[in-house]
PDB file of N, CA and C in Angstrom:
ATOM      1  N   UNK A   1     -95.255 204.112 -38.997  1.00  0.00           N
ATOM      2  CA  UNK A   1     -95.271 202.903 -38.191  1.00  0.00           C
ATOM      3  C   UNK A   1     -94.824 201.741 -39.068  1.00  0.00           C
ATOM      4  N   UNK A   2     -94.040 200.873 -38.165  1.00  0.00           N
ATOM      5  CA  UNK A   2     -93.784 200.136 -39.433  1.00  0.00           C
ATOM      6  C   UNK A   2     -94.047 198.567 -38.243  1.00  0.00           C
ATOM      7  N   UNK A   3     -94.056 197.523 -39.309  1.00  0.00           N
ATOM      8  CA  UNK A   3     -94.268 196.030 -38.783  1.00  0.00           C
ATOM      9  C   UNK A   3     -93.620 194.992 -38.810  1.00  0.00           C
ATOM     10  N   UNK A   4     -93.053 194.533 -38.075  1.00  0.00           N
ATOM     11  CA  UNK A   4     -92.209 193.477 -38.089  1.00  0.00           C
ATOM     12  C   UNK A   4     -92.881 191.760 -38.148  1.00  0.00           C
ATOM     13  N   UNK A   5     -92.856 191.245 -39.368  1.00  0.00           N
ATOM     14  CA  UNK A   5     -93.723 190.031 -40.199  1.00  0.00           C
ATOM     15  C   UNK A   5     -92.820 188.621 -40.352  1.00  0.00           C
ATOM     16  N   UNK A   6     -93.029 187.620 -39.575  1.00  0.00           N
ATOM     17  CA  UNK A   6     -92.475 186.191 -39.830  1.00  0.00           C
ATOM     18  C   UNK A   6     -92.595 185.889 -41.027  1.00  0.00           C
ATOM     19  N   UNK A   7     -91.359 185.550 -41.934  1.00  0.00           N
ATOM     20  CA  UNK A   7     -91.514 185.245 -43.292  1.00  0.00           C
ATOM     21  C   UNK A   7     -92.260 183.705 -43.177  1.00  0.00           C
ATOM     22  N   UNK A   8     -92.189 183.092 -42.268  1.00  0.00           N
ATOM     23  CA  UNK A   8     -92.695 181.733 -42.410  1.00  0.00           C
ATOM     24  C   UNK A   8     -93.963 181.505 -42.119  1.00  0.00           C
ATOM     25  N   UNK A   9     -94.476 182.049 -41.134  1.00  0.00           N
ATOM     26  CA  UNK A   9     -96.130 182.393 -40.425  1.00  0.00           C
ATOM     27  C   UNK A   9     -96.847 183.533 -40.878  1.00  0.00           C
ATOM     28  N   UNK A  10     -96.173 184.238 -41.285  1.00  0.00           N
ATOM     29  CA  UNK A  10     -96.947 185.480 -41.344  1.00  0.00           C
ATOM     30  C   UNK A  10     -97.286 186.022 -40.197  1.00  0.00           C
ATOM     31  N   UNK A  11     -96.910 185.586 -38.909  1.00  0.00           N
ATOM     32  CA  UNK A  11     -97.698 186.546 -37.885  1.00  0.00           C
ATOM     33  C   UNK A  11     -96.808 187.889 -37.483  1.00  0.00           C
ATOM     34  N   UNK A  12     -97.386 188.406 -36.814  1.00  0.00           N
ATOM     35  CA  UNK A  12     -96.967 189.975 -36.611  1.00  0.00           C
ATOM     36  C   UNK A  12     -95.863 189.757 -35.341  1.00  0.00           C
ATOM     37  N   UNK A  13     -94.656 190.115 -35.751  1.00  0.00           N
ATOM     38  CA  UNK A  13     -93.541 190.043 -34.347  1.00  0.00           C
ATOM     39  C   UNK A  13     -93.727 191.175 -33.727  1.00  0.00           C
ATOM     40  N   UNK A  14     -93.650 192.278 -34.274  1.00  0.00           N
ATOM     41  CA  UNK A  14     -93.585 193.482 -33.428  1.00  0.00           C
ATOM     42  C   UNK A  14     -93.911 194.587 -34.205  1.00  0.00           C
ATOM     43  N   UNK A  15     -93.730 195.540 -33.936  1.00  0.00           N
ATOM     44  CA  UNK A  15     -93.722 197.167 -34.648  1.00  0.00           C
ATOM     45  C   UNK A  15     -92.536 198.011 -34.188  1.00  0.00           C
ATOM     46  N   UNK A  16     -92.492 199.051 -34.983  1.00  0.00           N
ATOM     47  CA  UNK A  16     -90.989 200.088 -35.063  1.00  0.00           C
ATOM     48  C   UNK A  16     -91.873 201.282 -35.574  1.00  0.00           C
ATOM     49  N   UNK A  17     -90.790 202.426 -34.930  1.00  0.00           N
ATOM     50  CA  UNK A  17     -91.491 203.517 -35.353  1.00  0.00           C
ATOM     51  C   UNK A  17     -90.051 204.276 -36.005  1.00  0.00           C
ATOM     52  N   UNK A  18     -91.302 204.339 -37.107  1.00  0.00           N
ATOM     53  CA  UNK A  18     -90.377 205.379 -38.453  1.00  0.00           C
ATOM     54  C   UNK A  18     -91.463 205.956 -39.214  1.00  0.00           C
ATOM     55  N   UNK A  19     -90.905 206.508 -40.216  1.00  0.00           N
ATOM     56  CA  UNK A  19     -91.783 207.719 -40.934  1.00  0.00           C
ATOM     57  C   UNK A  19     -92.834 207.300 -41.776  1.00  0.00           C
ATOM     58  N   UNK A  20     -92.285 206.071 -42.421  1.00  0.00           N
ATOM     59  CA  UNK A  20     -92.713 205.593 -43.244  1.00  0.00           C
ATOM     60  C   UNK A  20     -93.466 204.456 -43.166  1.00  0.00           C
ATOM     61  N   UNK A  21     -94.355 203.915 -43.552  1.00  0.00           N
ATOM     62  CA  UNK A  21     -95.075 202.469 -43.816  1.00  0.00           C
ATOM     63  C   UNK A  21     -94.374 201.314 -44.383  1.00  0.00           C
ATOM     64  N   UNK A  22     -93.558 200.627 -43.270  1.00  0.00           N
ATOM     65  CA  UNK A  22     -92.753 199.826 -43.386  1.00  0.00           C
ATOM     66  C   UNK A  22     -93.208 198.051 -43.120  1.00  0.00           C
ATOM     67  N   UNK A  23     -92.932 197.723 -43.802  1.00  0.00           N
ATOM     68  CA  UNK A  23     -92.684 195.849 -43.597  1.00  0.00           C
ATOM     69  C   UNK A  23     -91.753 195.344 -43.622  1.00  0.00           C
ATOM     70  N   UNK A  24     -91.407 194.450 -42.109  1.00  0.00           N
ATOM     71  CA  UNK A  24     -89.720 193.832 -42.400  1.00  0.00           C
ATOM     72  C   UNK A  24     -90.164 192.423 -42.316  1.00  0.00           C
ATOM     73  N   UNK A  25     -89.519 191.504 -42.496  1.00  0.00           N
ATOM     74  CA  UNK A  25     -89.189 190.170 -42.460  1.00  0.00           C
ATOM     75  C   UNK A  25     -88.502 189.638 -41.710  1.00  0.00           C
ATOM     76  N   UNK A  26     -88.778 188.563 -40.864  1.00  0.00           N
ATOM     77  CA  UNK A  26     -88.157 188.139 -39.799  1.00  0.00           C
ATOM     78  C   UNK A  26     -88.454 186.634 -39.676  1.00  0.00           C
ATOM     79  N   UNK A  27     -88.445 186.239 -38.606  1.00  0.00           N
ATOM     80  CA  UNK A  27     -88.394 184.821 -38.120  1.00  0.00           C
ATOM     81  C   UNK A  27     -88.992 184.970 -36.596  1.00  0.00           C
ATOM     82  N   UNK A  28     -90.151 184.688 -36.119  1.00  0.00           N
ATOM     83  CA  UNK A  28     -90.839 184.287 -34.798  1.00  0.00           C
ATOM     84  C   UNK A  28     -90.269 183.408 -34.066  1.00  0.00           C
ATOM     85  N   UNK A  29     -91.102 183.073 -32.888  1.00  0.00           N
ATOM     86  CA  UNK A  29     -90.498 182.261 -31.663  1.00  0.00           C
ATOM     87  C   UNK A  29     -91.135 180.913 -31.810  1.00  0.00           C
ATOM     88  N   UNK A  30     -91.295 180.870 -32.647  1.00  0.00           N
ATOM     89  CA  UNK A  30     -92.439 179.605 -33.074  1.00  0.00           C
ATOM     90  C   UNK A  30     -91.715 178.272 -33.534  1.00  0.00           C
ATOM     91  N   UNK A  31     -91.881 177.506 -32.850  1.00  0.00           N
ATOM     92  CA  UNK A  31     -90.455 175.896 -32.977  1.00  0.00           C
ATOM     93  C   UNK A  31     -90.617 175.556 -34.404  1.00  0.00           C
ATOM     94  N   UNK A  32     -91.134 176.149 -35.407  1.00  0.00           N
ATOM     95  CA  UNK A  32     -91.296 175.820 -36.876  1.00  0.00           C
ATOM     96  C   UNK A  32     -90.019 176.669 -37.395  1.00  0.00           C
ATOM     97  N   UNK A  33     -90.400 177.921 -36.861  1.00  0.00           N
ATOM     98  CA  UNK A  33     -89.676 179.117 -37.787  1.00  0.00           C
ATOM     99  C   UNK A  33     -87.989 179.417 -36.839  1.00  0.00           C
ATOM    100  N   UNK A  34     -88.311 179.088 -35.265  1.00  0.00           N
ATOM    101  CA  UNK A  34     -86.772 179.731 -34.799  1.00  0.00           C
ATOM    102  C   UNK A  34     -86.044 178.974 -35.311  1.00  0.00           C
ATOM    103  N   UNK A  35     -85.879 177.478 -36.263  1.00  0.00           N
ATOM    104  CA  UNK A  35     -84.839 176.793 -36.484  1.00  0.00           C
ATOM    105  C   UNK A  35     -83.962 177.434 -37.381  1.00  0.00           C
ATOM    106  N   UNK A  36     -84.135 178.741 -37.925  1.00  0.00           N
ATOM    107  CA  UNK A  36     -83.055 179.231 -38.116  1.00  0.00           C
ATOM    108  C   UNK A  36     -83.021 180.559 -38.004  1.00  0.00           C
ATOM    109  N   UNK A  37     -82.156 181.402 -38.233  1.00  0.00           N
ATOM    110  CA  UNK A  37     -81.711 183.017 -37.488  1.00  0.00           C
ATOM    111  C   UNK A  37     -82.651 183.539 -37.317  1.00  0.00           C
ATOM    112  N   UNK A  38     -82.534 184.792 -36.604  1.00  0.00           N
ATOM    113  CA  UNK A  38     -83.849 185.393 -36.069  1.00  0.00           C
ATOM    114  C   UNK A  38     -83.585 186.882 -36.749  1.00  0.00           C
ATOM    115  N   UNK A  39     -82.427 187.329 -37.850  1.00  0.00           N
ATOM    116  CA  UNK A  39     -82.454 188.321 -37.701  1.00  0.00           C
ATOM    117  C   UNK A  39     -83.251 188.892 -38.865  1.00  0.00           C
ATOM    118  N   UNK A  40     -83.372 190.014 -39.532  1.00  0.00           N
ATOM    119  CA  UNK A  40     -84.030 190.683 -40.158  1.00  0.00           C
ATOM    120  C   UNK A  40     -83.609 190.108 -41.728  1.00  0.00           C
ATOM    121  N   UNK A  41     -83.786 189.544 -42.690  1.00  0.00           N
ATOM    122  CA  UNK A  41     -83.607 189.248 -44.153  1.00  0.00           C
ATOM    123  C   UNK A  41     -84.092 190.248 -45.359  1.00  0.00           C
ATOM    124  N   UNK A  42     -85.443 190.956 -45.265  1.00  0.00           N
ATOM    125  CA  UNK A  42     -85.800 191.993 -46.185  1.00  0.00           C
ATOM    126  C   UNK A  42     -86.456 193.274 -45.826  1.00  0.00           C
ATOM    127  N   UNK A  43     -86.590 193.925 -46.908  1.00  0.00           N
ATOM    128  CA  UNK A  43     -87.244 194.918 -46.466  1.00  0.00           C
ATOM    129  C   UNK A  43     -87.858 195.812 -47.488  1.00  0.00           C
ATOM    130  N   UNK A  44     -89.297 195.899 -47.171  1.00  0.00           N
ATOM    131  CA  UNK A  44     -90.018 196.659 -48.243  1.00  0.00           C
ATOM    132  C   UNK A  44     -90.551 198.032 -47.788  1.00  0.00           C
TER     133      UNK A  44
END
């Protein structure tokens, strides 16, 4: 299972399913954080 994490909030966007214990980095809907792209930047 893996989790999809606002680099700016920290809150939880979503989940993905894969094999592994995943954390991605993203950007929320949140008028702080959408001011810029929404797409995926890292990945651990």
């Amino acid at each position: 299972m893996g989790t999809i994490v606002c680099q700016h909030c920290n809150s939880t966007i979503g989940h993905i399913e894969v094999e592994k214990v995943t954390t991605l980095y993203g950007k929320c809907d949140h008028h702080d954080c959408s001011k810029e792209n929404k797409q995926v930047v890292e990945v651990k």
